[in-house]
N, C-alpha and C. Protein backbone atom coordinates (compact mmCIF):
# COMPACT_ATOMS: atom_id res chain seq x y z
N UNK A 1 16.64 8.31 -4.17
CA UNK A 1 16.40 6.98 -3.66
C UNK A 1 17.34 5.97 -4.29
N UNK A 2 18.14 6.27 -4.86
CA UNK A 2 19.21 5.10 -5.98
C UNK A 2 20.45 4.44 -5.25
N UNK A 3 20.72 5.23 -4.13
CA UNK A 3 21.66 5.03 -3.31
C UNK A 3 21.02 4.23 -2.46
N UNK A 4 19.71 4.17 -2.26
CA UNK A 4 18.99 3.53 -0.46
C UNK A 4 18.47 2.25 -0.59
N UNK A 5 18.22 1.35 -0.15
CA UNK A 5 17.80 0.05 -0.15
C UNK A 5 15.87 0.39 -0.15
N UNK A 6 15.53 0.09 -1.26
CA UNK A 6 14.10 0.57 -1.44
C UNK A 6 13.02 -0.84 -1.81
N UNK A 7 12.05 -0.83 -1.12
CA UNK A 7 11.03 -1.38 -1.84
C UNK A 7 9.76 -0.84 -1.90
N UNK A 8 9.20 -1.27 -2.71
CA UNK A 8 7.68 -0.81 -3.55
C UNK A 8 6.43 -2.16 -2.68
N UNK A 9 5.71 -1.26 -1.74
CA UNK A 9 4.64 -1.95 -0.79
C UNK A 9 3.64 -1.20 -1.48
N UNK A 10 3.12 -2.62 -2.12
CA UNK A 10 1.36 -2.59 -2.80
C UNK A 10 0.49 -2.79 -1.70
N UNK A 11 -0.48 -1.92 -1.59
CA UNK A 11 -1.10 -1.73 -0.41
C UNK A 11 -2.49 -2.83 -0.84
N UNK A 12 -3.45 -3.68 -0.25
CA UNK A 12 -4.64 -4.04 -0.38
C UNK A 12 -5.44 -3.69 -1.53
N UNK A 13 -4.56 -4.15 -3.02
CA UNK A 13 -5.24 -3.80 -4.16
C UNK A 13 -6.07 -5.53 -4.30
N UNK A 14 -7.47 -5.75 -3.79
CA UNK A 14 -7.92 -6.53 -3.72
C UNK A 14 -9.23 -5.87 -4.64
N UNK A 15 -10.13 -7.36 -5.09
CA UNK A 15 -11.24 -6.89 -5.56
C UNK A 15 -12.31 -6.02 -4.14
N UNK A 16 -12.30 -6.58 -3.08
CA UNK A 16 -13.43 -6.16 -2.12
C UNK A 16 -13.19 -4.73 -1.45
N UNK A 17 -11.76 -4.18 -2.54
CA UNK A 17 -11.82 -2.49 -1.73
C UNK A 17 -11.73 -1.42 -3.56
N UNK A 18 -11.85 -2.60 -4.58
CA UNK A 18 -12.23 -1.58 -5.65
C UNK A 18 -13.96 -1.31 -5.84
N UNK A 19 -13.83 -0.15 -6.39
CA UNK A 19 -15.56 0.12 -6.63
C UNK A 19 -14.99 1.59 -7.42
N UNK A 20 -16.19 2.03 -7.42
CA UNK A 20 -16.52 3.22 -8.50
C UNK A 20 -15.60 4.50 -8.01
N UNK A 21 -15.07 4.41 -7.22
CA UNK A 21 -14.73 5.46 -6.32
C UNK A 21 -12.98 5.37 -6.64
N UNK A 22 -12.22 3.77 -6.93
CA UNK A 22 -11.17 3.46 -6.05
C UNK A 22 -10.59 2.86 -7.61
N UNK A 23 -11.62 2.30 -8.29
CA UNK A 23 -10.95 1.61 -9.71
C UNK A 23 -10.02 2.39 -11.10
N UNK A 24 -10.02 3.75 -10.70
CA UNK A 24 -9.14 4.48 -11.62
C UNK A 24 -8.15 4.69 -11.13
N UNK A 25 -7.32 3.73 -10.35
CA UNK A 25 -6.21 3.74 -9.22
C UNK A 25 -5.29 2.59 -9.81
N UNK A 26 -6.20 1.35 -10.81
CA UNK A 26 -5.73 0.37 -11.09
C UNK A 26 -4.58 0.71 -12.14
N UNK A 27 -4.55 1.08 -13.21
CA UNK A 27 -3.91 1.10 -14.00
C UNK A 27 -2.80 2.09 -13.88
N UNK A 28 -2.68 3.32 -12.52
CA UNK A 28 -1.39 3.81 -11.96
C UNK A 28 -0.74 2.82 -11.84
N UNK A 29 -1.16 2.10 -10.37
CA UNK A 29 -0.53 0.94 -9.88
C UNK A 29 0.11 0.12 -10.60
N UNK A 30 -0.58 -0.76 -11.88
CA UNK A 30 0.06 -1.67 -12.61
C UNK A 30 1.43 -0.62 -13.56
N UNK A 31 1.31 0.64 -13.95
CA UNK A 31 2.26 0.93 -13.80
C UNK A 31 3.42 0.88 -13.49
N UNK A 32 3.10 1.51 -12.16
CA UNK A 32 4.02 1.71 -11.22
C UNK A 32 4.72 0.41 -10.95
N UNK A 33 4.24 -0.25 -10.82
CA UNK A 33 4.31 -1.82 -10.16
C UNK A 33 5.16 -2.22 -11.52
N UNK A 34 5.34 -2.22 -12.84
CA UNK A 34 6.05 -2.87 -13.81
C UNK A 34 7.29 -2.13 -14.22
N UNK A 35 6.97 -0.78 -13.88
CA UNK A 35 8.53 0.13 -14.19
C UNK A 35 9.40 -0.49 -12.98
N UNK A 36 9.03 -0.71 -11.81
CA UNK A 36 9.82 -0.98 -9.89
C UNK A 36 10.32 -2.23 -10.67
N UNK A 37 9.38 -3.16 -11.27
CA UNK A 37 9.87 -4.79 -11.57
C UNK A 37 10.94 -4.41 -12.51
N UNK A 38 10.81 -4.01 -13.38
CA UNK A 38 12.26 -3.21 -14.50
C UNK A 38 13.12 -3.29 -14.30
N UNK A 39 13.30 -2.24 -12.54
CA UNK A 39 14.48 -1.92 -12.10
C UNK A 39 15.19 -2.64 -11.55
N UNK A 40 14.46 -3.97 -11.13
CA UNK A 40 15.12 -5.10 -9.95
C UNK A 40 14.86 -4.93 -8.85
N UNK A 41 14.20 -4.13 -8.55
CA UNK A 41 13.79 -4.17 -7.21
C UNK A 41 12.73 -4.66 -6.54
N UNK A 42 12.45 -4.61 -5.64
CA UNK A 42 12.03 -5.79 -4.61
C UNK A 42 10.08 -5.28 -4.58
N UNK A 43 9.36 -5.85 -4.76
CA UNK A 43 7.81 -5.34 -4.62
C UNK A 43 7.26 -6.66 -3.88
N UNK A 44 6.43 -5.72 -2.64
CA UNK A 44 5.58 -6.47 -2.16
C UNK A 44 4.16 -6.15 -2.08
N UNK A 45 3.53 -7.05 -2.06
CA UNK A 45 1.79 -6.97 -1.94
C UNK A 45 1.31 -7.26 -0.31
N UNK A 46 0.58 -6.74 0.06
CA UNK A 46 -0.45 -6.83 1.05
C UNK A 46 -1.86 -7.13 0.61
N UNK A 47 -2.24 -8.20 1.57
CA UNK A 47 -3.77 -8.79 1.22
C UNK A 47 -4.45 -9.29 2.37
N UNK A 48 -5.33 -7.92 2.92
CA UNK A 48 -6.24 -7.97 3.88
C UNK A 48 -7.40 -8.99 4.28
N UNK A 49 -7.42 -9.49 5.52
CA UNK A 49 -8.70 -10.23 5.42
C UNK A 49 -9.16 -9.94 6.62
N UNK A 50 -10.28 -9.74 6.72
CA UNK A 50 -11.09 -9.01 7.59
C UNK A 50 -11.76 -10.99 8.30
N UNK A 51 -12.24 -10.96 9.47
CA UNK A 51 -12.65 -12.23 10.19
C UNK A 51 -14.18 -11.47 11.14
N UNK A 52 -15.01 -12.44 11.14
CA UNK A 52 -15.84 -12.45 12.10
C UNK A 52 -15.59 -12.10 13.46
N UNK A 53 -15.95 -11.12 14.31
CA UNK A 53 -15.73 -10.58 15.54
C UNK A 53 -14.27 -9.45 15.42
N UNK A 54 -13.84 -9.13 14.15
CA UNK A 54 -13.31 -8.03 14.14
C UNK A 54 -13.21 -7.18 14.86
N UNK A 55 -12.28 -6.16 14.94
CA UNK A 55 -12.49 -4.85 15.21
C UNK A 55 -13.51 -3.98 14.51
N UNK A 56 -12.88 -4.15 12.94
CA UNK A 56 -13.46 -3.52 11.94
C UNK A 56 -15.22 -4.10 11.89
N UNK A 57 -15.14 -5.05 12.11
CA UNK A 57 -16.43 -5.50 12.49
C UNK A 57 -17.22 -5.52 13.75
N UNK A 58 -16.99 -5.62 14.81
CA UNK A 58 -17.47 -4.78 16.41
C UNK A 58 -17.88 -4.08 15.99
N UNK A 59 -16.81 -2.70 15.97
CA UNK A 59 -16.70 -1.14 16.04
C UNK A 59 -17.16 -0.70 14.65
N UNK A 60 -16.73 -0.91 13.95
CA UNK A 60 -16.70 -0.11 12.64
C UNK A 60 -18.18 -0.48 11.70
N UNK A 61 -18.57 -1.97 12.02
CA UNK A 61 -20.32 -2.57 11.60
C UNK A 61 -19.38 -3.05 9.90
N UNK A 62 -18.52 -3.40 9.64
CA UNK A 62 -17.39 -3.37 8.49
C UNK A 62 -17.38 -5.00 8.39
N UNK A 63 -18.10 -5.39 7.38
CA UNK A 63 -17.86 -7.02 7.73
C UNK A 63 -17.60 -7.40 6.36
N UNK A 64 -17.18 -6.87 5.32
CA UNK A 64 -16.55 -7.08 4.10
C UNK A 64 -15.20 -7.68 4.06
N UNK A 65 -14.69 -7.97 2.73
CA UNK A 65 -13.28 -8.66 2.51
C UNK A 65 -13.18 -10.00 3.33
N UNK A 66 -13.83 -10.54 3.96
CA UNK A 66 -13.82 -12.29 4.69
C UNK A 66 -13.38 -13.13 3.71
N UNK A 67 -14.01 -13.40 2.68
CA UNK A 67 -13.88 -14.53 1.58
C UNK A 67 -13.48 -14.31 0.04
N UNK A 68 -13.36 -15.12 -0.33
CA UNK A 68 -12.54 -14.95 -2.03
C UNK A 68 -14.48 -14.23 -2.51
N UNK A 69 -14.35 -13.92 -3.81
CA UNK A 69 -13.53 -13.24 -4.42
C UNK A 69 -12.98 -11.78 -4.07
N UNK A 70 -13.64 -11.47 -2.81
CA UNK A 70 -13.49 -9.90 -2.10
C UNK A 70 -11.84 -10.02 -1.67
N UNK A 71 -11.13 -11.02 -1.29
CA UNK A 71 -10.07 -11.55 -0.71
C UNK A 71 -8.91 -11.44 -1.54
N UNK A 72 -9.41 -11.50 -3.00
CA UNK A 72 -8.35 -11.56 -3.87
C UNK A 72 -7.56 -10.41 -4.31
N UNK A 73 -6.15 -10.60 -5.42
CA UNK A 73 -5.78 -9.40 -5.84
C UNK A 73 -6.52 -9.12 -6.95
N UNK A 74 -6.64 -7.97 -7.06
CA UNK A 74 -7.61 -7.79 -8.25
C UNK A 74 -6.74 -8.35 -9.72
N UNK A 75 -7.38 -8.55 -11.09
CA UNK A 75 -6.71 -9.27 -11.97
C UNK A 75 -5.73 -8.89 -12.56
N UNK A 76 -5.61 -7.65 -12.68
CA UNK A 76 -4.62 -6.96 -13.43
C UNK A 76 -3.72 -6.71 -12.80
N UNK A 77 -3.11 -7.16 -11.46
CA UNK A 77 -2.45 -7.25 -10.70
C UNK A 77 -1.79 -8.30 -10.24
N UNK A 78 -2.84 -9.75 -10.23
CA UNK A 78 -2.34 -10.85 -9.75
C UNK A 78 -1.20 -11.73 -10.33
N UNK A 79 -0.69 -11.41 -11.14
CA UNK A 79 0.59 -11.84 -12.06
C UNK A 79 1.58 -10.83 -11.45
N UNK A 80 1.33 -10.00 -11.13
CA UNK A 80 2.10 -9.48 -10.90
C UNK A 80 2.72 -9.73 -8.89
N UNK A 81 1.58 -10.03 -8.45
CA UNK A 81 1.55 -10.15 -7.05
C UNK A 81 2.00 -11.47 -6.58
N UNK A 82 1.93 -12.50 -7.76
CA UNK A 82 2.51 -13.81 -8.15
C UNK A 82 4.54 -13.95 -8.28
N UNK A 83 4.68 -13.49 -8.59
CA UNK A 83 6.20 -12.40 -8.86
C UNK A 83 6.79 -11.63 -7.69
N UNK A 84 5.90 -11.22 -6.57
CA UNK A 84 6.85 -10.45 -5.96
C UNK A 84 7.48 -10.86 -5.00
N UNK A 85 8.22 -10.09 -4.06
CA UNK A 85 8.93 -10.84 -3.23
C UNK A 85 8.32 -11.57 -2.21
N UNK A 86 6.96 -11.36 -1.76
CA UNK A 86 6.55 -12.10 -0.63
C UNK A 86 4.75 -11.03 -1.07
N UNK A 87 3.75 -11.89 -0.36
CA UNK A 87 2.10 -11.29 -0.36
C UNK A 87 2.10 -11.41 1.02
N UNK A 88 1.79 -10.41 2.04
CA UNK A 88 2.17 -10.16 2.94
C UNK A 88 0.18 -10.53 3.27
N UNK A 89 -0.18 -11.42 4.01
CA UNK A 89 -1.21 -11.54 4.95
C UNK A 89 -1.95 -10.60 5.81
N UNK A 90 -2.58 -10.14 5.96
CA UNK A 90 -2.69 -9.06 7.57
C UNK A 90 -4.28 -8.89 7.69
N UNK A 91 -4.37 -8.86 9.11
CA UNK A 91 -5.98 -8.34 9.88
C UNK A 91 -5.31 -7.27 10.61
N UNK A 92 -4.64 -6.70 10.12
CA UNK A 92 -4.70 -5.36 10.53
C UNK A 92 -4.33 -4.20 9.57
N UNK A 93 -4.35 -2.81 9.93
CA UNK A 93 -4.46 -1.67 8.60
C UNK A 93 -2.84 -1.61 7.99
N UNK A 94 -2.11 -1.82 8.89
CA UNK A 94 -0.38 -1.85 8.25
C UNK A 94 0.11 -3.10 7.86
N UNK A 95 0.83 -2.68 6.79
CA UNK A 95 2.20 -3.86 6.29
C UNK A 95 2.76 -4.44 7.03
N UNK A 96 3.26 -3.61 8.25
CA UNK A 96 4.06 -4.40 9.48
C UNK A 96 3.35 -5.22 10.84
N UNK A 97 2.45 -6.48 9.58
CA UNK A 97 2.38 -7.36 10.65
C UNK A 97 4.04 -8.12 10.87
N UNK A 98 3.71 -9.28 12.06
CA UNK A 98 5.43 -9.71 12.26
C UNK A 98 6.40 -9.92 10.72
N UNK A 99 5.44 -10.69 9.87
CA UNK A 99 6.06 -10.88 8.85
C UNK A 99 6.25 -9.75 8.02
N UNK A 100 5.40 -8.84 7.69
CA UNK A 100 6.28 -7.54 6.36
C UNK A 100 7.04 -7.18 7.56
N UNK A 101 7.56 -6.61 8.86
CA UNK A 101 8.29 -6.21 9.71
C UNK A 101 9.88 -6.72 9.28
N UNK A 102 9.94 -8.19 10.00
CA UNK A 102 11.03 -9.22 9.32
C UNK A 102 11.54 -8.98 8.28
N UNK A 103 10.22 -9.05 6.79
CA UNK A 103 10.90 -9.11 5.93
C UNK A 103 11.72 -7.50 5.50
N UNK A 104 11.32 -6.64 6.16
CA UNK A 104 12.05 -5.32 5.93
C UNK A 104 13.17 -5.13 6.46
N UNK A 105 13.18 -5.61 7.64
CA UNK A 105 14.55 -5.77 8.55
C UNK A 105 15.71 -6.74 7.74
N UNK A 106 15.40 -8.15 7.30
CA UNK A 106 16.05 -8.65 6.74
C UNK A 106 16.56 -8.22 5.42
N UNK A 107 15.66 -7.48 4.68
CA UNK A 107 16.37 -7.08 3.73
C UNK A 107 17.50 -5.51 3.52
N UNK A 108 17.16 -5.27 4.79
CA UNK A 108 17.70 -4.26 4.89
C UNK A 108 17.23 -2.90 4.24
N UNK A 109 16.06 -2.91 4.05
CA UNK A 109 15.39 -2.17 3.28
C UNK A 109 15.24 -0.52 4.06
N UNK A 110 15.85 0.35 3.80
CA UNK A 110 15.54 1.91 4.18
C UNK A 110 14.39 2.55 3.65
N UNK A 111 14.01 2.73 2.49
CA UNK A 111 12.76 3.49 1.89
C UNK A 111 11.74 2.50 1.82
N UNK A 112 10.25 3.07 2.17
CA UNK A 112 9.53 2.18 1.71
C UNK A 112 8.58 2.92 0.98
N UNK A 113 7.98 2.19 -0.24
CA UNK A 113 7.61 2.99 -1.21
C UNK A 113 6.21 2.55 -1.01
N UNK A 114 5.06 3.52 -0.90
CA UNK A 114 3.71 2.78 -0.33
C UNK A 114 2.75 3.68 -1.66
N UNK A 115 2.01 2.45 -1.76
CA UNK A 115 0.67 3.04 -3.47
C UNK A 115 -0.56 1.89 -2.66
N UNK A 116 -1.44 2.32 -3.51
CA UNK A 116 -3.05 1.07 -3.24
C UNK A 116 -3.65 1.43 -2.82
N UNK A 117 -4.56 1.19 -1.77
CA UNK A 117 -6.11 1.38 -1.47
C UNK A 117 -6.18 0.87 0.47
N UNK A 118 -6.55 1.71 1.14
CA UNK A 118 -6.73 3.36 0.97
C UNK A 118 -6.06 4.19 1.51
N UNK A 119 -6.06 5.32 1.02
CA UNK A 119 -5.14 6.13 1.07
C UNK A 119 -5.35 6.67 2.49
N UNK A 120 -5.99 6.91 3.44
CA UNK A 120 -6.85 7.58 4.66
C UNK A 120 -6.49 6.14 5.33
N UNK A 121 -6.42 5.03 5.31
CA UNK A 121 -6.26 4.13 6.43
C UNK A 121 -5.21 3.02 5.91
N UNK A 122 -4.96 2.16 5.34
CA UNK A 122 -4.08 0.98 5.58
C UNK A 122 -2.73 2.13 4.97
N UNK A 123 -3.16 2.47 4.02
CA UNK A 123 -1.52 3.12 2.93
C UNK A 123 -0.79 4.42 4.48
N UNK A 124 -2.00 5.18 4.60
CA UNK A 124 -1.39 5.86 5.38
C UNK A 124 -0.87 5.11 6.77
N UNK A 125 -1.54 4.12 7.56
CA UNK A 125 -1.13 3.31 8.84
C UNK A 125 0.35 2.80 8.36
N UNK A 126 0.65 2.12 7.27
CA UNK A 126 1.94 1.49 6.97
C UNK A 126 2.69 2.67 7.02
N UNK A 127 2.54 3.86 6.33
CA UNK A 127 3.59 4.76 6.07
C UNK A 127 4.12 5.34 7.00
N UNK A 128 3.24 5.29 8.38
CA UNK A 128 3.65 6.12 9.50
C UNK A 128 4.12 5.34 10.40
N UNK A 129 3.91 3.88 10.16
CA UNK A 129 4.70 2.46 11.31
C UNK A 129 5.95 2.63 10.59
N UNK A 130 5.74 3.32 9.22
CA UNK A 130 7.26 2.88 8.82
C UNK A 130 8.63 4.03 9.17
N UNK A 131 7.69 4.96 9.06
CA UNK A 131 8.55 6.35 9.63
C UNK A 131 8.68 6.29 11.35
N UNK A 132 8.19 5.50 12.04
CA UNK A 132 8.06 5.27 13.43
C UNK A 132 9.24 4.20 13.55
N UNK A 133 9.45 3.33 12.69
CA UNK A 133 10.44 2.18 12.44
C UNK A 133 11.70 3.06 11.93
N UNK A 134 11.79 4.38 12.18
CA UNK A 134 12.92 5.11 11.40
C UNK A 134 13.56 4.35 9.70
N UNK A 135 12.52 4.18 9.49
CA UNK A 135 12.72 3.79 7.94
C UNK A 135 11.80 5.33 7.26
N UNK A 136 12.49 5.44 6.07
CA UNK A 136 12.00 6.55 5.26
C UNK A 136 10.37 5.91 4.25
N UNK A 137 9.54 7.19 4.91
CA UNK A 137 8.51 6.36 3.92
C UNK A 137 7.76 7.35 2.99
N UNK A 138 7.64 6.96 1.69
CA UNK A 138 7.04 8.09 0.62
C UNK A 138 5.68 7.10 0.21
N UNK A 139 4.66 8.16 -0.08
CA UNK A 139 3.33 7.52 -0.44
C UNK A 139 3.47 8.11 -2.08
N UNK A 140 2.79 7.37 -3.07
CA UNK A 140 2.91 7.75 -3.96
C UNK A 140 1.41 8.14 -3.97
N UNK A 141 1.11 9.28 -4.37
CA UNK A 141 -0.35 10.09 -4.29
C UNK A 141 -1.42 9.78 -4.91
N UNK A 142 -0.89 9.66 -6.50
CA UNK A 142 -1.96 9.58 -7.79
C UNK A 142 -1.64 7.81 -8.02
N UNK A 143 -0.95 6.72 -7.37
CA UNK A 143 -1.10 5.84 -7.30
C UNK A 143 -1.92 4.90 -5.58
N UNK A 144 -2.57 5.73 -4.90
CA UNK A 144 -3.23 5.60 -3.98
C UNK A 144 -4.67 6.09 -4.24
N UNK A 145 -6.03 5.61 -3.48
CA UNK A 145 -7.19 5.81 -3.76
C UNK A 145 -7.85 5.62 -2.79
N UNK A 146 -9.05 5.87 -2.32
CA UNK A 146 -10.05 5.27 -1.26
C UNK A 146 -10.94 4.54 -1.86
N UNK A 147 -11.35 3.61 -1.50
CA UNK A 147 -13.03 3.39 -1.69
C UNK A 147 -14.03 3.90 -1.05
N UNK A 148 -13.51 4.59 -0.32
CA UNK A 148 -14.58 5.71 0.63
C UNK A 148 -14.56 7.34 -0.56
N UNK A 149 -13.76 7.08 -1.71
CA UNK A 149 -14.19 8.33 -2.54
C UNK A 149 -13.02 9.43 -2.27
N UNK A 150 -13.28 10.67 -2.86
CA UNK A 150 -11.92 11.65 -3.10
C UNK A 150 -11.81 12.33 -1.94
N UNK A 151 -12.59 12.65 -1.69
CA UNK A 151 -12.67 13.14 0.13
C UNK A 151 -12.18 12.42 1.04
N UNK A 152 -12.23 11.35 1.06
CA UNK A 152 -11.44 10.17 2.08
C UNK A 152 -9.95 10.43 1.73
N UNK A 153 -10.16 10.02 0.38
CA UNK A 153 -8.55 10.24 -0.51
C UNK A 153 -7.74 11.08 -0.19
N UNK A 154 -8.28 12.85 0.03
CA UNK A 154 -7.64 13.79 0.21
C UNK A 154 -7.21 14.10 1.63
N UNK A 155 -8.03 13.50 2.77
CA UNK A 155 -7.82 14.04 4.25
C UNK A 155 -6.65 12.67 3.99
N UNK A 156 -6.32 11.29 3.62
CA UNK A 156 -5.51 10.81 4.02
C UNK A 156 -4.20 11.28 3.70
N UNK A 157 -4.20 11.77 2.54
CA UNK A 157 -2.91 13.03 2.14
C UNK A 157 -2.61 14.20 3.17
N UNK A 158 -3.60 14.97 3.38
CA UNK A 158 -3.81 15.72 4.47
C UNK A 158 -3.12 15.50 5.97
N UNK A 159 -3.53 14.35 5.97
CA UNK A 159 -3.01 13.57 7.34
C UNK A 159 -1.45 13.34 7.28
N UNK A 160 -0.94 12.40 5.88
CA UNK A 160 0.10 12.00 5.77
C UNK A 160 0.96 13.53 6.07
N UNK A 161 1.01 14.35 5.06
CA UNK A 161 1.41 15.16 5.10
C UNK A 161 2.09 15.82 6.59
N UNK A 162 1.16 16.00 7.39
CA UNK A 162 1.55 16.16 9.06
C UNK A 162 2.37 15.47 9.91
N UNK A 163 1.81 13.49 9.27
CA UNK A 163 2.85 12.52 9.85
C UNK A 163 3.96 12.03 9.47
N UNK A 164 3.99 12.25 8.12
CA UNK A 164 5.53 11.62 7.51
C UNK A 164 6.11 13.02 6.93
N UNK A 165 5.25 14.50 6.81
CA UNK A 165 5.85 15.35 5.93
C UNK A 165 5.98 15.26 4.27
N UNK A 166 5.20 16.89 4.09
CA UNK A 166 4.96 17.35 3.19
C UNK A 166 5.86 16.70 1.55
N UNK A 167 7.24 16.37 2.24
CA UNK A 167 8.38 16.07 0.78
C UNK A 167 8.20 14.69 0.45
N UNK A 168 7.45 13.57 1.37
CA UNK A 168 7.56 12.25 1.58
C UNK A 168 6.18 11.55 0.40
N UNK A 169 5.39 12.52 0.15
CA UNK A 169 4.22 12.32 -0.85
C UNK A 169 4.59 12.99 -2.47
N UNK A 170 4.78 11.64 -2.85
CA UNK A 170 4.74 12.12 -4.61
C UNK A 170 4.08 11.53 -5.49
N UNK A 171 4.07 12.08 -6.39
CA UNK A 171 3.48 11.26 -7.76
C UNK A 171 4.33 10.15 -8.30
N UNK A 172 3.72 9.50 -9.32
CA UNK A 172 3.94 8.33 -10.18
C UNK A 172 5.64 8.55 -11.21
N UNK A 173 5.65 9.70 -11.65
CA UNK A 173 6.20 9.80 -12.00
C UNK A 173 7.68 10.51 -11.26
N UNK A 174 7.27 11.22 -10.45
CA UNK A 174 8.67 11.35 -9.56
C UNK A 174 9.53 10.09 -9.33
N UNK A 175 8.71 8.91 -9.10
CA UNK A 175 9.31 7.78 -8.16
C UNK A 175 10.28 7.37 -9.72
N UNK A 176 9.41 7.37 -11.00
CA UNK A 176 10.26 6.91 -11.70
C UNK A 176 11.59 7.34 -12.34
N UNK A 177 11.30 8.47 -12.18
CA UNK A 177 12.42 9.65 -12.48
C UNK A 177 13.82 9.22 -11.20
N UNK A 178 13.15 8.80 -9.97
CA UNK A 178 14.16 8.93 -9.24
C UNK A 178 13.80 9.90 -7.82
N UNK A 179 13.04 10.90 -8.14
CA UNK A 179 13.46 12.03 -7.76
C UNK A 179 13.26 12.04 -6.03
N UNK A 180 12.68 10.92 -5.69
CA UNK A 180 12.26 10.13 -4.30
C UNK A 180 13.71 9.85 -3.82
């Protein structure tokens, strides 16, 4: 990845999608998220908000994340999400509303590096708009989580695996090594 125009997309690390299931995800991330800042490169955040008459709310009976404090980045993060290149807005499960779209195009960005919460729906939806956008997209594994628990966690790997391919999912430490 040293040669490619890369950025690091923090997926919906908000308080209203950590819980018991999803919170040992935090301290990968802040990781991950401070070695990427190191390097100079470009990190963005995503921060979901779910609205009255939803989809997720219709269909899904999902009426969480509406208001602060569920809305927010979680704390150990928000300095950091303060810093990055842009906090990308969205009512929907991918990064590429119009604006993260733009801002990928404009920067010319080829890899996109996807971690956060959850791994089975927003992390995996971005990763596969992004491989659909013929941009290269790697999920980082052990920096992704569900709040739906390890079972959620694992079919979204499962899944990825089929849609972006088996080489495109790594760990924490590959990305830092490079080996992405």
């Amino acid at each position: 990845m040293s040669s490619t125009r890369a950025a690091l997309i923090v997926i919906d690390m908000q308080n209203g999608f950590i819980n018991d299931q999803s919170r040992h995800v935090i301290p990968k991330v802040v990781e991950l998220v401070e070695w990427w800042e190191a390097t100079g490169r470009p990190v963005v955040f995503t921060r979901y908000h779910n609205y009255p008459g939803s989809p997720f709310e219709r269909l899904i009976h999902w009426s969480k994340v509406q208001h602060t404090p569920e809305t927010e980045i979680v704390p150990e993060l928000s300095q950091h999400a303060a810093r990055a290149r842009a906090v990308v807005d969205k009512r929907i499960y991918s990064y590429f509303t119009r604006e993260g779209a733009e801002i990928a195009s404009q920067e010319g960005w080829t890899d996109l590096v996807f971690c956060g919460v959850a791994t089975e729906s927003c992390v995996l939806k971005s990763a596969v708009d992004a491989f659909e956008r013929d941009l290269t997209p790697w999920l980082v594994t052990d920096a992704s989580a569900s709040h739906g628990g390890p079972a959620a966690h694992d079919a979204g790997l499962l899944v990825a695996r089929r849609f972006i391919g088996a080489g495109q999912l790594v760990n924490a430490s590959e990305v830092s090594v490079g080996a992405c």
